[in-house]
N, C-alpha and C. Protein backbone atom coordinates (compact mmCIF):
# COMPACT_ATOMS: atom_id res chain seq x y z
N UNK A 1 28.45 17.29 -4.88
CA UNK A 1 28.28 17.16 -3.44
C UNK A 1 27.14 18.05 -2.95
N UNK A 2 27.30 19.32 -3.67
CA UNK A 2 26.17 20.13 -2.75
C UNK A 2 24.52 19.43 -3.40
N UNK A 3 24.41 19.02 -4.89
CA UNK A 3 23.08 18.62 -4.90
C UNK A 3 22.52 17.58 -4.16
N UNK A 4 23.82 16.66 -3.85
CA UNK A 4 23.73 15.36 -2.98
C UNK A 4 22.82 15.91 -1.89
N UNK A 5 23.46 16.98 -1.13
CA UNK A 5 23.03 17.34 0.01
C UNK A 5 21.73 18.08 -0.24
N UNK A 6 21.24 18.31 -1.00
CA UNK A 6 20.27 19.21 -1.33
C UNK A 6 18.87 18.35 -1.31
N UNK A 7 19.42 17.08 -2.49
CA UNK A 7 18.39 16.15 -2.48
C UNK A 7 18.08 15.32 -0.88
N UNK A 8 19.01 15.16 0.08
CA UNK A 8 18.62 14.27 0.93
C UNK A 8 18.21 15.04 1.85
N UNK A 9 18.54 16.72 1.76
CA UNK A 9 17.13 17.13 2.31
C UNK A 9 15.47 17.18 2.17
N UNK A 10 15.64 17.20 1.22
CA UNK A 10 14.73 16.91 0.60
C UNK A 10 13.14 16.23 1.01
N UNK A 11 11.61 16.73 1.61
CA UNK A 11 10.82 15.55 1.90
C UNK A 11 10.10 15.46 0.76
N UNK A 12 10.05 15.77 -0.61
CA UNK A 12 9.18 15.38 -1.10
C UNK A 12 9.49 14.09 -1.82
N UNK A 13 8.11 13.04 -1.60
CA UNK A 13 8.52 11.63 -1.95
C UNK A 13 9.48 11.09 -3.23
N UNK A 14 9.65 10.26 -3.20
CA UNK A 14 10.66 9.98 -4.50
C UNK A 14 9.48 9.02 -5.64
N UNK A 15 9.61 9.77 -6.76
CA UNK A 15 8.58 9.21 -7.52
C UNK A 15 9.50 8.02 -8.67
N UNK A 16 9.69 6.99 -9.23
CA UNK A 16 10.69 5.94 -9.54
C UNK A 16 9.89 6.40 -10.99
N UNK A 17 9.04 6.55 -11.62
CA UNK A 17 8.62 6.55 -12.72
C UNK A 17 6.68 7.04 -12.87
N UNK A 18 6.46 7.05 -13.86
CA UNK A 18 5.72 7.73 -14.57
C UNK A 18 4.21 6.65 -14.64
N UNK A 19 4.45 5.09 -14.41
CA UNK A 19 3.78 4.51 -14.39
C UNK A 19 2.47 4.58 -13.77
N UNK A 20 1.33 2.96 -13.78
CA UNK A 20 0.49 2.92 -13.28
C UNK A 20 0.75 2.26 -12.43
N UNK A 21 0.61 2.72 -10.80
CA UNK A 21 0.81 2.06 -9.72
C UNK A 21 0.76 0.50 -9.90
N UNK A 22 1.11 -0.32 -8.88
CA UNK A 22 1.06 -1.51 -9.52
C UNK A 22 -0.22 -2.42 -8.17
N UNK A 23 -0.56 -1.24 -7.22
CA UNK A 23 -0.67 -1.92 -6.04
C UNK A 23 -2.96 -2.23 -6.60
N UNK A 24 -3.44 -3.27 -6.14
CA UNK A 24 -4.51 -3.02 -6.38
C UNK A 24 -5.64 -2.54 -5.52
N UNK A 25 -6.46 -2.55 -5.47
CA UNK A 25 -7.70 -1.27 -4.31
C UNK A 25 -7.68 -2.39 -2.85
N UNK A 26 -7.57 -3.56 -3.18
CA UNK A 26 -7.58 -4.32 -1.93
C UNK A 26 -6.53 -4.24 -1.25
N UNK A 27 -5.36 -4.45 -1.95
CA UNK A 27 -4.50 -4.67 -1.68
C UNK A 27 -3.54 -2.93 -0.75
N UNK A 28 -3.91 -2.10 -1.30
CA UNK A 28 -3.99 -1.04 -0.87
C UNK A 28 -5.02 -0.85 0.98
N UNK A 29 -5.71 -1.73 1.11
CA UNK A 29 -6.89 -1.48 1.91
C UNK A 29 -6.24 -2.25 2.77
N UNK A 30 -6.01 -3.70 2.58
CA UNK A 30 -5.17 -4.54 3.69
C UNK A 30 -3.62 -4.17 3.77
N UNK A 31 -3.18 -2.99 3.60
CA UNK A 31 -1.89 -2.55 3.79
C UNK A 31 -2.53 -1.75 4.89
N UNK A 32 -3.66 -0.98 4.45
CA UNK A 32 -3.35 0.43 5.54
C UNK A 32 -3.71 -0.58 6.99
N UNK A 33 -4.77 -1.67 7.06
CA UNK A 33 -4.97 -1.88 8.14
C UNK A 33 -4.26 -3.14 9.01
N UNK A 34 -3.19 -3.43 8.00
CA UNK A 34 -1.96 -4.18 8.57
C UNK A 34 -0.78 -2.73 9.48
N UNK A 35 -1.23 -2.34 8.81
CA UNK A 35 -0.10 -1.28 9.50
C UNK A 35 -0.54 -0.64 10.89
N UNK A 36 -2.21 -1.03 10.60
CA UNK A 36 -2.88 -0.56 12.15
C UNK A 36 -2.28 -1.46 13.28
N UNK A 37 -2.92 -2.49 12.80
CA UNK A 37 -2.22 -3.47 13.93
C UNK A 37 -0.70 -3.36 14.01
N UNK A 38 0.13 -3.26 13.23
CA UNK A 38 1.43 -2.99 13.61
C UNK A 38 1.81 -2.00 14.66
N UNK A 39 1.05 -1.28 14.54
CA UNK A 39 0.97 0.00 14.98
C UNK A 39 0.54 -0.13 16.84
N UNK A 40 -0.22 -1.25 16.60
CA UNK A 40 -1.11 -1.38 17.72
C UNK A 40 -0.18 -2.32 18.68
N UNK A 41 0.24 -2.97 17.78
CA UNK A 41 1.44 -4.13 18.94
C UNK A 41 2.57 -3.09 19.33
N UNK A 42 3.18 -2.53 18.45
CA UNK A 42 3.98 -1.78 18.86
C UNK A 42 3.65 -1.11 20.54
N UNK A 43 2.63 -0.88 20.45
CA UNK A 43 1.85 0.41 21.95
C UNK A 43 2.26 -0.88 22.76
N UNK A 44 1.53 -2.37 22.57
CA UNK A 44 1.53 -2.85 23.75
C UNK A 44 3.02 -3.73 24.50
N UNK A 45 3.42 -3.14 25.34
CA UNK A 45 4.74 -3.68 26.18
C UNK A 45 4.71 -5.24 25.77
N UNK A 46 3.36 -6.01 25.84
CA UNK A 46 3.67 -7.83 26.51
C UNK A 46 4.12 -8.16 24.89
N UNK A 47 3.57 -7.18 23.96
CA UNK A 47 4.01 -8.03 22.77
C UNK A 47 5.49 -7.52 22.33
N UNK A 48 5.72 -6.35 22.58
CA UNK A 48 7.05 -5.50 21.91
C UNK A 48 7.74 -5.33 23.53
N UNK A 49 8.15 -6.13 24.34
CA UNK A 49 8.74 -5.49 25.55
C UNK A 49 10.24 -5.24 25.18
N UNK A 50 10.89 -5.18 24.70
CA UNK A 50 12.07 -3.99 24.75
C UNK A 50 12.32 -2.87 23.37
N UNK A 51 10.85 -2.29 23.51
CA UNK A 51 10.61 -1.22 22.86
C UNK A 51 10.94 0.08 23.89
N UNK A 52 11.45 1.12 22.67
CA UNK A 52 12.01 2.02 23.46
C UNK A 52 10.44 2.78 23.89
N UNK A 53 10.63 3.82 25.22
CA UNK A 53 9.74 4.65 25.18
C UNK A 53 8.92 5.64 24.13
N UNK A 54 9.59 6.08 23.35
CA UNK A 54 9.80 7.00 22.33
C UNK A 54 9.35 6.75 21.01
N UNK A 55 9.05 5.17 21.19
CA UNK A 55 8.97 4.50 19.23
C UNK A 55 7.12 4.30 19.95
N UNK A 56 7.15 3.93 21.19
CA UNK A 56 5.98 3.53 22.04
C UNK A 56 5.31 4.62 21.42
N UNK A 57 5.63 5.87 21.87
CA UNK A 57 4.35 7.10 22.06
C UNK A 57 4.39 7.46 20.33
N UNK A 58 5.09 7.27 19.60
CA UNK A 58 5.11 7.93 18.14
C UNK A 58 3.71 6.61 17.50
N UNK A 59 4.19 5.53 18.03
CA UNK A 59 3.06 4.70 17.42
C UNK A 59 1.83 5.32 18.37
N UNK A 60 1.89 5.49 19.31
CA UNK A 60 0.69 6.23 20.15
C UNK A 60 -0.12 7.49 19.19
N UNK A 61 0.96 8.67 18.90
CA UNK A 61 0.52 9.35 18.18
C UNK A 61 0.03 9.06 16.60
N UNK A 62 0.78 8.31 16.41
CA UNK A 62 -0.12 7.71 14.51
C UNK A 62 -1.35 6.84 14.83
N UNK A 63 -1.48 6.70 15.52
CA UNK A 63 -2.51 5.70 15.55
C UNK A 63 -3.83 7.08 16.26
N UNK A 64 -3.86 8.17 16.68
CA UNK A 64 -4.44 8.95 17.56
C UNK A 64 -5.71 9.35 16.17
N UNK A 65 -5.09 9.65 14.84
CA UNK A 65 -6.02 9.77 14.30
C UNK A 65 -5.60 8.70 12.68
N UNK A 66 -5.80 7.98 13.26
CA UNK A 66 -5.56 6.55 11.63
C UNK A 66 -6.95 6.04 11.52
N UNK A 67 -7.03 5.75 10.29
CA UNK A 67 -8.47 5.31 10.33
C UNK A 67 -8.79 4.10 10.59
N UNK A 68 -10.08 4.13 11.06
CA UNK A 68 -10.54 3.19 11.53
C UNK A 68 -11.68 1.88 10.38
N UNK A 69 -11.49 0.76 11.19
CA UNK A 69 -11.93 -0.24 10.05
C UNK A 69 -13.59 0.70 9.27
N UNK A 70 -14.11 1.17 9.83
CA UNK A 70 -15.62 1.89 9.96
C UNK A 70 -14.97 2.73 8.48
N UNK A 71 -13.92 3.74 8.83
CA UNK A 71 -13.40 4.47 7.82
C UNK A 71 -12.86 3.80 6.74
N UNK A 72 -12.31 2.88 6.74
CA UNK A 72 -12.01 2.07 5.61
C UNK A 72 -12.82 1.80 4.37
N UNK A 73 -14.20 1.32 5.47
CA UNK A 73 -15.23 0.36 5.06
C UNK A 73 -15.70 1.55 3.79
N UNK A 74 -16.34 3.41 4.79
CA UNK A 74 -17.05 4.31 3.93
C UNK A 74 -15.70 4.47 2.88
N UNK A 75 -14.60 4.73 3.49
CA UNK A 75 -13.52 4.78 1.75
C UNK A 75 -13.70 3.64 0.55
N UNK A 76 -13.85 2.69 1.04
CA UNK A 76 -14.20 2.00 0.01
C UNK A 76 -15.86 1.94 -1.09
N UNK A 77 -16.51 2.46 -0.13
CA UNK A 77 -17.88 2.63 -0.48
C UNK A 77 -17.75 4.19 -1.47
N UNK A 78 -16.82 5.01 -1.33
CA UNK A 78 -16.79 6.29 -1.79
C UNK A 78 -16.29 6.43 -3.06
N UNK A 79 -14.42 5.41 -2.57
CA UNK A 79 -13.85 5.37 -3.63
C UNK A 79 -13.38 4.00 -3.73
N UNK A 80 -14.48 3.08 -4.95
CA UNK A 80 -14.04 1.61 -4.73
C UNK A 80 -12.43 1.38 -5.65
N UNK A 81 -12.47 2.44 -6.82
CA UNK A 81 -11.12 2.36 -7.49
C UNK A 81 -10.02 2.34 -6.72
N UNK A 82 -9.82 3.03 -5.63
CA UNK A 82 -9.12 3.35 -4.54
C UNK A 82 -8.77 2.40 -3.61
N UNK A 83 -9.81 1.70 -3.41
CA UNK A 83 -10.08 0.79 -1.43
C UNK A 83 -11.22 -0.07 -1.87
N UNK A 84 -10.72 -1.35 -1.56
CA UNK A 84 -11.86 -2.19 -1.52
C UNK A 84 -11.04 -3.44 -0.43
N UNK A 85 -12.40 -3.62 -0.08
CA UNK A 85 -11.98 -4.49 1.49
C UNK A 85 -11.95 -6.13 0.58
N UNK A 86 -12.75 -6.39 -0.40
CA UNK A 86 -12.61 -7.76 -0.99
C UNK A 86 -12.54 -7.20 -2.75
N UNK A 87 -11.73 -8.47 -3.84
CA UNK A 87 -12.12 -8.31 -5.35
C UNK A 87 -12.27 -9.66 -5.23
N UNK A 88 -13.57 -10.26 -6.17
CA UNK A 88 -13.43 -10.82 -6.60
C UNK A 88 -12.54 -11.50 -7.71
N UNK A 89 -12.22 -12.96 -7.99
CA UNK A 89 -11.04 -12.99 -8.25
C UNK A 89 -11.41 -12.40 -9.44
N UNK A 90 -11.97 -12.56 -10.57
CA UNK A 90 -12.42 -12.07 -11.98
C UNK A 90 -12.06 -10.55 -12.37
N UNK A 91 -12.30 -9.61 -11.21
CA UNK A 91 -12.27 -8.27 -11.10
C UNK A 91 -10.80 -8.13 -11.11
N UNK A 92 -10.06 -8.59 -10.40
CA UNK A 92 -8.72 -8.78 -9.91
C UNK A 92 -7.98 -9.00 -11.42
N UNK A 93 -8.51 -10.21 -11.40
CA UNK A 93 -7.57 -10.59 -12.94
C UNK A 93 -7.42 -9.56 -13.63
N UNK A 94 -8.36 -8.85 -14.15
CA UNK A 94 -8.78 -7.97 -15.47
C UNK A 94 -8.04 -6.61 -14.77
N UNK A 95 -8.17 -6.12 -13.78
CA UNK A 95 -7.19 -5.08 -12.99
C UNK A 95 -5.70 -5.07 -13.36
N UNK A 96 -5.51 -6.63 -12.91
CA UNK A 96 -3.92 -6.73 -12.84
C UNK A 96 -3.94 -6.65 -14.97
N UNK A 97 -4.67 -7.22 -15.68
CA UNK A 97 -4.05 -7.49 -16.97
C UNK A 97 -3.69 -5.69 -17.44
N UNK A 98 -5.06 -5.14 -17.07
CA UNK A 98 -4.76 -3.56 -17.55
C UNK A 98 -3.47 -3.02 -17.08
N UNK A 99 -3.16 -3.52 -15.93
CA UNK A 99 -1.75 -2.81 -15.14
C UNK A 99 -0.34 -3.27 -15.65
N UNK A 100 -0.77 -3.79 -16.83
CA UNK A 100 0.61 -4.85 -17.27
C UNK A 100 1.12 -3.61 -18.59
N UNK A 101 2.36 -3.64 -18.82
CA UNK A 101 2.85 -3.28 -20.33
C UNK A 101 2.34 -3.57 -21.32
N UNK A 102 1.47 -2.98 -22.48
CA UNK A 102 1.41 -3.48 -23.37
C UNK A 102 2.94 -4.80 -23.72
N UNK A 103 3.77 -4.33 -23.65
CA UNK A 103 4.67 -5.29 -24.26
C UNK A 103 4.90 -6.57 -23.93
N UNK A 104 4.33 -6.06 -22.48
CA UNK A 104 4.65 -7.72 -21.71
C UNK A 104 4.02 -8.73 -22.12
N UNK A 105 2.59 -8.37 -22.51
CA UNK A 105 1.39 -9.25 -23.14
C UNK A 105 1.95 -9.54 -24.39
N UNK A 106 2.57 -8.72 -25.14
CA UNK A 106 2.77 -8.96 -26.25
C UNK A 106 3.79 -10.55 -26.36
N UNK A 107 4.52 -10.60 -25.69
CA UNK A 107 5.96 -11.41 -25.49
C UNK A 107 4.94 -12.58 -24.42
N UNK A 108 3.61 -12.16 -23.66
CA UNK A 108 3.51 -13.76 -23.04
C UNK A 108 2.51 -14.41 -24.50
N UNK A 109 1.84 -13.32 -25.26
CA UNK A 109 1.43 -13.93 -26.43
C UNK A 109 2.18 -14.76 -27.31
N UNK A 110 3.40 -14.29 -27.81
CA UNK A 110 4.18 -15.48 -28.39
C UNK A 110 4.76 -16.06 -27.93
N UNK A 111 4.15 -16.62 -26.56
CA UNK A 111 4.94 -17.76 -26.03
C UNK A 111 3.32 -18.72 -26.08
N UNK A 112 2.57 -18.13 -26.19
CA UNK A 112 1.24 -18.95 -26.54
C UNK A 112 0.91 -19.78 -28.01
N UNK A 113 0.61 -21.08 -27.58
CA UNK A 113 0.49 -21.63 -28.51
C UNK A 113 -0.82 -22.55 -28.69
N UNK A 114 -1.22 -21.96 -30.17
CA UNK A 114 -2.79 -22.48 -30.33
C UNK A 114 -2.86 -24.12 -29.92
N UNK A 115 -4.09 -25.03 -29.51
CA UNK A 115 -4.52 -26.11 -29.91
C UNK A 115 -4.92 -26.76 -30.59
């Protein structure tokens, strides 16, 4: 009981494993700026009208310094491993194959069958 309580104090994030993220640089990039706009409807009453006051100004305050598409754009220019606003699909493919288990490949290989 007491570690129970210990852990759910706890803020540091919960890490599930040891892996390679699974998310890719785009995909990472159109998260943060989906969340802008989320962020952004939230503020406005005509779209969210029975939002409390309180959820109003917290999206007020995250959004006070979130980055902006401009910031996105130089993160991606800085760090393309990181943030990229487009992959081509080719780039993509070869991303996602590296991000796979060796084993998994192994097992879609013998389900492959020559011509």
């Amino acid at each position: 009981m007491q570690k129970k309580r210990l852990l759910s104090r706890s803020r540091a994030p919960l890490q599930l494993s040891n892996t390679t993220p699974m998310t890719l640089p785009d995909e990472r990039y159109r998260s943060i700026m989906q969340a802008k706009r989320l962020l952004e409807e939230l503020m406005d009453p005509k779209l969210t009208p029975r939002l409390a006051a309180g959820i109003r100004d917290r999206a007020r305050g995250a959004l006070r310094h979130y980055p902006s598409e401009w910031d996105m754009q130089r993160a991606a220019q800085a760090a393309p491993d990181i943030f990229q606003e487009r992959m081509e699909d080719l780039h993509r493919f070869v991303l996602q194959g590296e991000q796979q288990d060796p084993s998994d490949i192994v097992e879609l290989m013998r389900g492959y069958k020559e011509s």
